[in-house]
PDB file of N, CA and C in Angstrom:
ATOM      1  N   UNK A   1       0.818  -1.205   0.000  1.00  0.00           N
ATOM      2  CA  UNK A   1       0.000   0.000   0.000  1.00  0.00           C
ATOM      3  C   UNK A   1       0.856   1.261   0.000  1.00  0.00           C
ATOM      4  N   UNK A   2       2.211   1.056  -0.481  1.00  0.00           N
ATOM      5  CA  UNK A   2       3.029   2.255  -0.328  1.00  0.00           C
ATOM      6  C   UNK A   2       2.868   3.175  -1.060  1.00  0.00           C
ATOM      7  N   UNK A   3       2.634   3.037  -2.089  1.00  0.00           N
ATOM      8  CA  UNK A   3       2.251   4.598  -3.350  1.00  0.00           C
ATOM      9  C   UNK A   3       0.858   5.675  -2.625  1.00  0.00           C
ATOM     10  N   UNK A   4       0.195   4.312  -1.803  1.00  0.00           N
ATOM     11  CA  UNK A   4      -1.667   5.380  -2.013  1.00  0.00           C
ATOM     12  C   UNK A   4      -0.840   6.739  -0.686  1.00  0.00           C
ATOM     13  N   UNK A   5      -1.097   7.823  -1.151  1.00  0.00           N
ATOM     14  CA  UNK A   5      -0.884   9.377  -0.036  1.00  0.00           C
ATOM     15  C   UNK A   5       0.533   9.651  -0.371  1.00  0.00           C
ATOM     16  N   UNK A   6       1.229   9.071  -1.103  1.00  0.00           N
ATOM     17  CA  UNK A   6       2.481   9.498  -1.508  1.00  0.00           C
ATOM     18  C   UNK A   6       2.749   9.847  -3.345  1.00  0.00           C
ATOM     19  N   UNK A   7       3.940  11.004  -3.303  1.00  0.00           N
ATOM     20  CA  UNK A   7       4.081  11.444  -4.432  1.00  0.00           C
ATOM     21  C   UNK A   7       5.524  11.297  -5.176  1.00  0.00           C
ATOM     22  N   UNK A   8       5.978  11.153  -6.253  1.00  0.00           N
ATOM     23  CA  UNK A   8       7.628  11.864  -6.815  1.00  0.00           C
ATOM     24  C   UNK A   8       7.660  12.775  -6.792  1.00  0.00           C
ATOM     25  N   UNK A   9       8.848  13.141  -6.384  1.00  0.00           N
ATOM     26  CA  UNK A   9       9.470  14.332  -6.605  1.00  0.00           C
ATOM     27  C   UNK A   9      10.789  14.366  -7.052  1.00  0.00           C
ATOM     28  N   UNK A  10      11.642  15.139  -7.630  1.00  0.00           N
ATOM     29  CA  UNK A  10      12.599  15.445  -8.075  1.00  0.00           C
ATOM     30  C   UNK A  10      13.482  16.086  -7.076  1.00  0.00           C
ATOM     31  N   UNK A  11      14.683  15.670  -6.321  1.00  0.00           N
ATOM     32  CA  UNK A  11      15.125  15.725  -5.570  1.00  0.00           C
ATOM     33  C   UNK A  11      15.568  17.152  -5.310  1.00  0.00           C
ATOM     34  N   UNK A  12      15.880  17.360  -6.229  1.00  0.00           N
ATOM     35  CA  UNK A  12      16.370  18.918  -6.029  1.00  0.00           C
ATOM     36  C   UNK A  12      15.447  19.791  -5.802  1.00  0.00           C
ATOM     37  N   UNK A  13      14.110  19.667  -6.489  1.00  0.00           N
ATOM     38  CA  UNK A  13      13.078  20.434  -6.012  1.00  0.00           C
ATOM     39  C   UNK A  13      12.409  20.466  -4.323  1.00  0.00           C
ATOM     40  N   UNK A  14      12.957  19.464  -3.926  1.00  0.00           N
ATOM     41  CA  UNK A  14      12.647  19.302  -2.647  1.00  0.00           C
ATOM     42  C   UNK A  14      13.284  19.698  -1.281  1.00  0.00           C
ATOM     43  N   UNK A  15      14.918  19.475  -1.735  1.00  0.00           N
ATOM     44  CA  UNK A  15      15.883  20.182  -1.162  1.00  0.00           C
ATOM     45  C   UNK A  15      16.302  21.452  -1.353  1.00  0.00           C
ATOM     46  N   UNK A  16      15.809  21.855  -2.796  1.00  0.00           N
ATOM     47  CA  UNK A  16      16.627  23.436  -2.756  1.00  0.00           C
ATOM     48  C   UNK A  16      18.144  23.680  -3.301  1.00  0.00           C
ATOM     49  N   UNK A  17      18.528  22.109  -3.444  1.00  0.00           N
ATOM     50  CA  UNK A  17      20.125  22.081  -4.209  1.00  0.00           C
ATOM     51  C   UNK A  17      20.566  20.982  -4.684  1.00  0.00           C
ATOM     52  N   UNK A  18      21.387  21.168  -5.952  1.00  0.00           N
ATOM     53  CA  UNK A  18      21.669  20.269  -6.608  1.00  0.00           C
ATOM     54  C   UNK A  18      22.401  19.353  -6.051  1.00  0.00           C
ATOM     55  N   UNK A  19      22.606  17.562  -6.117  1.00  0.00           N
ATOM     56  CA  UNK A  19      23.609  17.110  -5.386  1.00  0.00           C
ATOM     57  C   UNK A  19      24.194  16.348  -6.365  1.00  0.00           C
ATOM     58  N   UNK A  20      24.640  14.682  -5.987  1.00  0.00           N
ATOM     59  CA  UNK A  20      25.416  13.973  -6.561  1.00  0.00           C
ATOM     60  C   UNK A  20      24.267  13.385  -8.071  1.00  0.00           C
ATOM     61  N   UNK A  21      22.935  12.893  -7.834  1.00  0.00           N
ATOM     62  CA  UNK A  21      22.084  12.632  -7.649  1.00  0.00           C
ATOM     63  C   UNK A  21      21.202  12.996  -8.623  1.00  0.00           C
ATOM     64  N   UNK A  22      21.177  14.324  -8.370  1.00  0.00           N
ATOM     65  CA  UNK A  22      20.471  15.645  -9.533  1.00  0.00           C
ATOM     66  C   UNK A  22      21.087  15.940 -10.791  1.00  0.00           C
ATOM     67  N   UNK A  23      22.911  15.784 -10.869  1.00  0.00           N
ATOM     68  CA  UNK A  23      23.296  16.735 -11.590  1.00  0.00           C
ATOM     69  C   UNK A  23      23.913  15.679 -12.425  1.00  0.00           C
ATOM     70  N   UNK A  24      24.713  15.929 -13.779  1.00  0.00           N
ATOM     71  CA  UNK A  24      24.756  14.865 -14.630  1.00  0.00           C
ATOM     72  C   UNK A  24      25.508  13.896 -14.449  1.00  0.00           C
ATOM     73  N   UNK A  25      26.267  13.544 -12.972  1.00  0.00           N
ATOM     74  CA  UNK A  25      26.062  11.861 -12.821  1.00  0.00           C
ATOM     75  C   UNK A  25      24.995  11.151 -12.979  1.00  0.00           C
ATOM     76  N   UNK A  26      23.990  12.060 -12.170  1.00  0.00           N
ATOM     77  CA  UNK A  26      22.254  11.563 -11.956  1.00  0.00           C
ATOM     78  C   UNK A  26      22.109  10.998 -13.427  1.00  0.00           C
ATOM     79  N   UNK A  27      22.005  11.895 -14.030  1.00  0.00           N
ATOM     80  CA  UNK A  27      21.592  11.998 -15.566  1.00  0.00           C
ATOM     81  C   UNK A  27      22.283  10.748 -16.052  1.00  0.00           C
ATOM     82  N   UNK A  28      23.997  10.376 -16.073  1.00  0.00           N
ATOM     83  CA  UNK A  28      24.492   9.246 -16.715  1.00  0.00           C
ATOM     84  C   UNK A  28      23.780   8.225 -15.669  1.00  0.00           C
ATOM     85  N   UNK A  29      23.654   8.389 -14.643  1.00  0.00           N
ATOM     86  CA  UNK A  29      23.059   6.567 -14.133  1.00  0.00           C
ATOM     87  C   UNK A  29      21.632   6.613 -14.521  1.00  0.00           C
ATOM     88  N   UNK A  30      20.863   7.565 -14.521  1.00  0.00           N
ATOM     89  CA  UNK A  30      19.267   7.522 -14.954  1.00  0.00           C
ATOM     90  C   UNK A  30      19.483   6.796 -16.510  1.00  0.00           C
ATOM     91  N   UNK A  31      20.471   6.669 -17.499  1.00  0.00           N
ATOM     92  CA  UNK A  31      20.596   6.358 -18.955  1.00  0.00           C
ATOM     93  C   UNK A  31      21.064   4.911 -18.878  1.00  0.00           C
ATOM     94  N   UNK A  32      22.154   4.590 -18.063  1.00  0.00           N
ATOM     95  CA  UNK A  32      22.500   3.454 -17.269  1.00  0.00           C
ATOM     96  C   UNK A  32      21.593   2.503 -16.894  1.00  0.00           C
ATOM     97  N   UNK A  33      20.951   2.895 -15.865  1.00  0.00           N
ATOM     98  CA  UNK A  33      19.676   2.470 -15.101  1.00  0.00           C
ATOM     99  C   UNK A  33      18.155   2.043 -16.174  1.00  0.00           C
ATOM    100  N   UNK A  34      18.208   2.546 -17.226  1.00  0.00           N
ATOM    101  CA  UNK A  34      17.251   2.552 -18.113  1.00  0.00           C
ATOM    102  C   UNK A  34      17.581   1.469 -18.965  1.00  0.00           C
ATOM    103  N   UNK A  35      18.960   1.721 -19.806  1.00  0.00           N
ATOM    104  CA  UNK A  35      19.310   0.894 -20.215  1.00  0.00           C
ATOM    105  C   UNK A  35      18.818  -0.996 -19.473  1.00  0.00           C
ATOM    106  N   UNK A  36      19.662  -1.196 -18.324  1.00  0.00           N
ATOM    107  CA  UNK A  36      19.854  -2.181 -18.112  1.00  0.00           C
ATOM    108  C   UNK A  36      18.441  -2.820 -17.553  1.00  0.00           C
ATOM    109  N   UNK A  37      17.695  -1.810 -16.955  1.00  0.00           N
ATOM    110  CA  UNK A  37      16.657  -2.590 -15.936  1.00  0.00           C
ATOM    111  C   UNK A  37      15.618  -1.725 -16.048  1.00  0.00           C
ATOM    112  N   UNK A  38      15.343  -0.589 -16.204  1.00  0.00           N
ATOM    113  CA  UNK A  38      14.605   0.729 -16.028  1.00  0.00           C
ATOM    114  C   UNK A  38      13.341  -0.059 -16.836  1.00  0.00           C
ATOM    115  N   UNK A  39      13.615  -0.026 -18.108  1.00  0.00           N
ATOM    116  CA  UNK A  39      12.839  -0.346 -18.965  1.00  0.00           C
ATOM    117  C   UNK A  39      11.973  -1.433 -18.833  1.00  0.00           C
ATOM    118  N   UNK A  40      12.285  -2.525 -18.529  1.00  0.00           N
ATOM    119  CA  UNK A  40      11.749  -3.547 -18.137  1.00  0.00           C
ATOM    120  C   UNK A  40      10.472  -3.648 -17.104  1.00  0.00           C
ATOM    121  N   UNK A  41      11.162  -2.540 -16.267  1.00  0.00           N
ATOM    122  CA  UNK A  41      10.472  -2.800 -14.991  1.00  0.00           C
ATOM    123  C   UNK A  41       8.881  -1.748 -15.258  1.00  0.00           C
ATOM    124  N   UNK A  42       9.665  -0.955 -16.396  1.00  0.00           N
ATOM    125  CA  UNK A  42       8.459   0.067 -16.493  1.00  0.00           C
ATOM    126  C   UNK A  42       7.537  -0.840 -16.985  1.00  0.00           C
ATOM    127  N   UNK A  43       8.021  -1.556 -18.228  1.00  0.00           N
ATOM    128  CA  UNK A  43       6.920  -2.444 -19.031  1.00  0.00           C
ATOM    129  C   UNK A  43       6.430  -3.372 -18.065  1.00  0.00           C
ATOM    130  N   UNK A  44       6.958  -3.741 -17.110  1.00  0.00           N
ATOM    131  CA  UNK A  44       6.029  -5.056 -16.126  1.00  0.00           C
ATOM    132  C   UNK A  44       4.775  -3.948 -15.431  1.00  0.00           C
ATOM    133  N   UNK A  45       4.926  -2.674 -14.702  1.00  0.00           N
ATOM    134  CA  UNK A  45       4.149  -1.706 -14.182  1.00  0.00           C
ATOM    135  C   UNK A  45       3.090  -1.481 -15.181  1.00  0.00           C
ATOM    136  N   UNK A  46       3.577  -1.127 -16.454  1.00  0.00           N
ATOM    137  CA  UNK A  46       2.268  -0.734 -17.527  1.00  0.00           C
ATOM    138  C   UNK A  46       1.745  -2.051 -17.792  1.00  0.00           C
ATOM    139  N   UNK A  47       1.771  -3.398 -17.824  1.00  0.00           N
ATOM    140  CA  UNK A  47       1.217  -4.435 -18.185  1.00  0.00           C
ATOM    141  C   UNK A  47       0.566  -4.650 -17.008  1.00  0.00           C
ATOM    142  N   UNK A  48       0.710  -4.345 -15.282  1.00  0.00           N
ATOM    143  CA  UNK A  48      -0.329  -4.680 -14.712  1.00  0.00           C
ATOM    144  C   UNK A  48      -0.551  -3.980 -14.286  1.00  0.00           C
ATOM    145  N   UNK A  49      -0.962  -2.682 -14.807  1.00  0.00           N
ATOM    146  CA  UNK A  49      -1.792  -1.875 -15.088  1.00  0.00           C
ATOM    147  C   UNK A  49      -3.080  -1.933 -15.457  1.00  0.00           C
ATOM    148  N   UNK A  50      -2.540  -2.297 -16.722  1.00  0.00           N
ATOM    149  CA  UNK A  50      -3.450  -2.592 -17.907  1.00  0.00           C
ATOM    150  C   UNK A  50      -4.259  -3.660 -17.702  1.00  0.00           C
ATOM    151  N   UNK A  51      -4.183  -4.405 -16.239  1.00  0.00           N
ATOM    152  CA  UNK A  51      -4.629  -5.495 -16.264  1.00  0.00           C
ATOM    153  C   UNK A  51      -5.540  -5.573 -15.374  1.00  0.00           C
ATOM    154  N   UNK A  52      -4.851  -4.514 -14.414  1.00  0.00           N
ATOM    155  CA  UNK A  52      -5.995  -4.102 -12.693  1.00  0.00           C
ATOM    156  C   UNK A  52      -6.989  -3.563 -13.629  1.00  0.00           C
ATOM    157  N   UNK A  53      -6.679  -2.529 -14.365  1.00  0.00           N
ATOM    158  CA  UNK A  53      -7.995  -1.586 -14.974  1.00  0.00           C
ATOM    159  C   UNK A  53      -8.934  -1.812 -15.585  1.00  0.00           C
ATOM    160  N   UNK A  54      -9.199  -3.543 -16.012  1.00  0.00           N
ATOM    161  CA  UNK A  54     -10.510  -3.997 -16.494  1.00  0.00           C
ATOM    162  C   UNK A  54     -11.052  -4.041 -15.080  1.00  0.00           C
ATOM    163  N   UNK A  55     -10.692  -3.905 -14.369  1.00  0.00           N
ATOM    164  CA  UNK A  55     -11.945  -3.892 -13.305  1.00  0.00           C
ATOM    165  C   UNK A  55     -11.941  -3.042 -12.605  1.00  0.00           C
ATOM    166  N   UNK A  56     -13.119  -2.879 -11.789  1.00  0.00           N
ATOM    167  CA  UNK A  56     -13.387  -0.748 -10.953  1.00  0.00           C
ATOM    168  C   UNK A  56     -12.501  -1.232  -9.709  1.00  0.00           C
ATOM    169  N   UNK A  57     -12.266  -2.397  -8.986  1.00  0.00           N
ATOM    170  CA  UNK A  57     -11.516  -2.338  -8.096  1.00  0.00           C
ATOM    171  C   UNK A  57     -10.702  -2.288  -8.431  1.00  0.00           C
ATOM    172  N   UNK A  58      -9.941  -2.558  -9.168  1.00  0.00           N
ATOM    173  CA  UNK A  58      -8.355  -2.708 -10.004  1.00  0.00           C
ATOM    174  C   UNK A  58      -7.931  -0.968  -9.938  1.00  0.00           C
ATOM    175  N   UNK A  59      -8.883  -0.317 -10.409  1.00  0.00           N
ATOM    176  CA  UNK A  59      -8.518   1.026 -11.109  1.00  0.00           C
ATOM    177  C   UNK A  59      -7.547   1.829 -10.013  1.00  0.00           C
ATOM    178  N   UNK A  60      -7.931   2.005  -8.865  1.00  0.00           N
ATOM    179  CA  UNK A  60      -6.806   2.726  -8.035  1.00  0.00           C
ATOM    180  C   UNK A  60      -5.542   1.866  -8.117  1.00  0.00           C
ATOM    181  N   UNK A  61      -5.707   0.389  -7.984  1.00  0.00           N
ATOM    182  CA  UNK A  61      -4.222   0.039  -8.093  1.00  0.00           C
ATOM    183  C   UNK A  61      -3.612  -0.335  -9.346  1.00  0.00           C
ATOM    184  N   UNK A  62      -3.909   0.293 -10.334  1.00  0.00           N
ATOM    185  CA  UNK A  62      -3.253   0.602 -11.695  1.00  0.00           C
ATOM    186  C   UNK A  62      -2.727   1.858 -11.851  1.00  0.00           C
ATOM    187  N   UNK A  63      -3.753   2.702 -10.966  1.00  0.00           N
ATOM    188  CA  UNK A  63      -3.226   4.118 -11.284  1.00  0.00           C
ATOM    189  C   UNK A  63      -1.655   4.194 -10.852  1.00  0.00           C
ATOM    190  N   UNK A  64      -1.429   3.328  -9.288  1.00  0.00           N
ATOM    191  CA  UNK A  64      -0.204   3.422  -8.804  1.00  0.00           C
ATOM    192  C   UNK A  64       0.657   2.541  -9.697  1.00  0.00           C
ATOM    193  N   UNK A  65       0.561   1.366 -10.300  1.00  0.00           N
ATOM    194  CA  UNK A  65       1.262   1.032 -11.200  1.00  0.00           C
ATOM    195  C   UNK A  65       1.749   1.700 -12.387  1.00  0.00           C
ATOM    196  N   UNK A  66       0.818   2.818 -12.351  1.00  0.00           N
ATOM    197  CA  UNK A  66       1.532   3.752 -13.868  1.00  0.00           C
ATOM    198  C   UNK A  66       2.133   4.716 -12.586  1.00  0.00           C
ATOM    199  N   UNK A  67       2.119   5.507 -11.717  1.00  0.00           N
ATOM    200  CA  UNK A  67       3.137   6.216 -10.966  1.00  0.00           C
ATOM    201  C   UNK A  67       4.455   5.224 -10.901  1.00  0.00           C
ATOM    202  N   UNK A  68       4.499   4.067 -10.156  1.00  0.00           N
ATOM    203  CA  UNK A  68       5.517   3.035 -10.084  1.00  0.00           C
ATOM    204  C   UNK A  68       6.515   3.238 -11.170  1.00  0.00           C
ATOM    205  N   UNK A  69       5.799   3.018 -12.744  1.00  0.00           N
ATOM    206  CA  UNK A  69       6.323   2.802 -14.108  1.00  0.00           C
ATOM    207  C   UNK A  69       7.272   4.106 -14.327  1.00  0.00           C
ATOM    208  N   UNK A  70       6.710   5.278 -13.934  1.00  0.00           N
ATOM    209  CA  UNK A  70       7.382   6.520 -14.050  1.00  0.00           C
ATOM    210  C   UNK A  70       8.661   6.836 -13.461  1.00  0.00           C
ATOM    211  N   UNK A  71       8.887   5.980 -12.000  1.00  0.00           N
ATOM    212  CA  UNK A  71       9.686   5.728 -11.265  1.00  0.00           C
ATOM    213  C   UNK A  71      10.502   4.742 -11.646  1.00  0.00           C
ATOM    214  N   UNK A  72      10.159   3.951 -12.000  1.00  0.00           N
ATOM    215  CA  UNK A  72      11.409   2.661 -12.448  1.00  0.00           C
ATOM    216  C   UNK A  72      11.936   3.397 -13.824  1.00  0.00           C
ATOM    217  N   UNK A  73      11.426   4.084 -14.945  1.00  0.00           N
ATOM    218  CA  UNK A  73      11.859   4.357 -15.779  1.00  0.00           C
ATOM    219  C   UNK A  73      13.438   5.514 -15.269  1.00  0.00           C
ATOM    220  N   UNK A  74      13.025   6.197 -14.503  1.00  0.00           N
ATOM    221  CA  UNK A  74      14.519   6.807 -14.125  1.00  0.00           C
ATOM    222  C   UNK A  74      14.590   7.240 -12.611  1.00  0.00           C
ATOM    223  N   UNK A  75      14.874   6.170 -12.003  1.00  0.00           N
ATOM    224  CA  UNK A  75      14.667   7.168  -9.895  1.00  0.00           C
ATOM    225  C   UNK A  75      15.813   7.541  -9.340  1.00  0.00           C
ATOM    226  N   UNK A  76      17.365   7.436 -10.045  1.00  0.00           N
ATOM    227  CA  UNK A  76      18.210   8.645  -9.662  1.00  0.00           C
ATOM    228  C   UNK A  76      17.829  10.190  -9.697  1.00  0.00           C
ATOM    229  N   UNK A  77      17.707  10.640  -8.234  1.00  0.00           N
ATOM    230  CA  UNK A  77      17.524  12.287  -8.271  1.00  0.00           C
ATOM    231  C   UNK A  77      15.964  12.109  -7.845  1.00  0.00           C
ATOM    232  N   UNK A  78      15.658  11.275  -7.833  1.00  0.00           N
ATOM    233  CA  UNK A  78      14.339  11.641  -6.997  1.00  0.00           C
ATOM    234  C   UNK A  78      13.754  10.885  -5.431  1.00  0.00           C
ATOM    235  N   UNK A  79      12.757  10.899  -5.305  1.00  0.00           N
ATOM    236  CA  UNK A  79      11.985  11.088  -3.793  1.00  0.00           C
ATOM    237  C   UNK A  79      10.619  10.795  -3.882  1.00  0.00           C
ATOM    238  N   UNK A  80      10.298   9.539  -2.501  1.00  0.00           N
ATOM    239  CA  UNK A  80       9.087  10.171  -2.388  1.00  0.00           C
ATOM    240  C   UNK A  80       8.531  10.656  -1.132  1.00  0.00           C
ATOM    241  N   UNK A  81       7.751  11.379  -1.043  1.00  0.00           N
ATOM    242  CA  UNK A  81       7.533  11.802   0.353  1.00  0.00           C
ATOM    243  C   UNK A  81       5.648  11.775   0.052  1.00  0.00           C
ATOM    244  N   UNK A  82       5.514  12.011   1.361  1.00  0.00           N
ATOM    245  CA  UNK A  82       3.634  12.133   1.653  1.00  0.00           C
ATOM    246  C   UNK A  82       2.890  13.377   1.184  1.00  0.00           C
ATOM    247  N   UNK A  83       1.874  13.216   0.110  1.00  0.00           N
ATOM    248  CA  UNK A  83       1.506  14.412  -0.252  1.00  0.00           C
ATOM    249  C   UNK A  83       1.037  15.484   0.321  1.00  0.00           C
ATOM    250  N   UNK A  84       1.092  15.535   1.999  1.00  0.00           N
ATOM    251  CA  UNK A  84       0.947  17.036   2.587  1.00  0.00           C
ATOM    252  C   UNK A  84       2.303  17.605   2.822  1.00  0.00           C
ATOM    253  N   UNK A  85       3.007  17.084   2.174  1.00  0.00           N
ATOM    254  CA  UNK A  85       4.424  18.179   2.654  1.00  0.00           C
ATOM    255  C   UNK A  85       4.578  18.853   1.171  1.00  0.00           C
ATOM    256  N   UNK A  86       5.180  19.821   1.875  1.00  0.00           N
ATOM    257  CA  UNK A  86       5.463  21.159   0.646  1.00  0.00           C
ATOM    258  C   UNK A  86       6.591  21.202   0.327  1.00  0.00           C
ATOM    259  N   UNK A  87       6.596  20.850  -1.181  1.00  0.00           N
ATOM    260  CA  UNK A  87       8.038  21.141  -2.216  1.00  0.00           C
ATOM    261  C   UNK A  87       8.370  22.345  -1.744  1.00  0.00           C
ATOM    262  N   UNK A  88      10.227  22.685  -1.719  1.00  0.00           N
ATOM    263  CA  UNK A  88      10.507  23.934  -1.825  1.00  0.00           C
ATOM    264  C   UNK A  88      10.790  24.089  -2.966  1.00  0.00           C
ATOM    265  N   UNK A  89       9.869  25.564  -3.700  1.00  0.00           N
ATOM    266  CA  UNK A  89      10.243  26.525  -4.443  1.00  0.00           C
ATOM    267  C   UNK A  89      11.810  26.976  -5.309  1.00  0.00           C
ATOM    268  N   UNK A  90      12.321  26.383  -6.500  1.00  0.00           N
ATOM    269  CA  UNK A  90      13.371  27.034  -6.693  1.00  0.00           C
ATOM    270  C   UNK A  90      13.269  27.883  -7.765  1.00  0.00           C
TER     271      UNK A  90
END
């Protein structure tokens, strides 16, 4: 039940500064990370997806399977935290 009240975020937007993470190491392991496994994992998320969503109970836990998918596709540099906390502003 970990996705339902939680959001991504982009790490830097959250902290206020760029780190190891954010800046284009981030970027070469997010290409890395895609390459080798990213991809995969996205396509397993969108396939049971696609699979909760024939049915009305399914539908909330597909929605988090397409958040999930977004996340496996690149999660160097990002976060998740609970959706009442407030991004800082850059």
């Amino acid at each position: 039940m970990w996705p339902f009240g939680q959001e991504i975020v982009d790490r830097e937007h959250m902290t206020g500064r760029e780190d190891l993470g954010t800046g284009v190491p981030g970027v070469l392991g997010n290409i890395v990370w895609f390459v080798v496994a990213g991809w995969w994992l996205a396509l397993g998320h969108l396939v049971f997806a696609a699979l909760l969503a024939m049915t009305v109970i399914g539908i909330p836990f597909a929605w988090q399977h397409m958040k999930l998918a977004g996340m496996a596709v690149a999660p160097i540099g990002k976060m998740v935290i609970a959706r009442n906390v407030t991004v800082h502003a850059s």
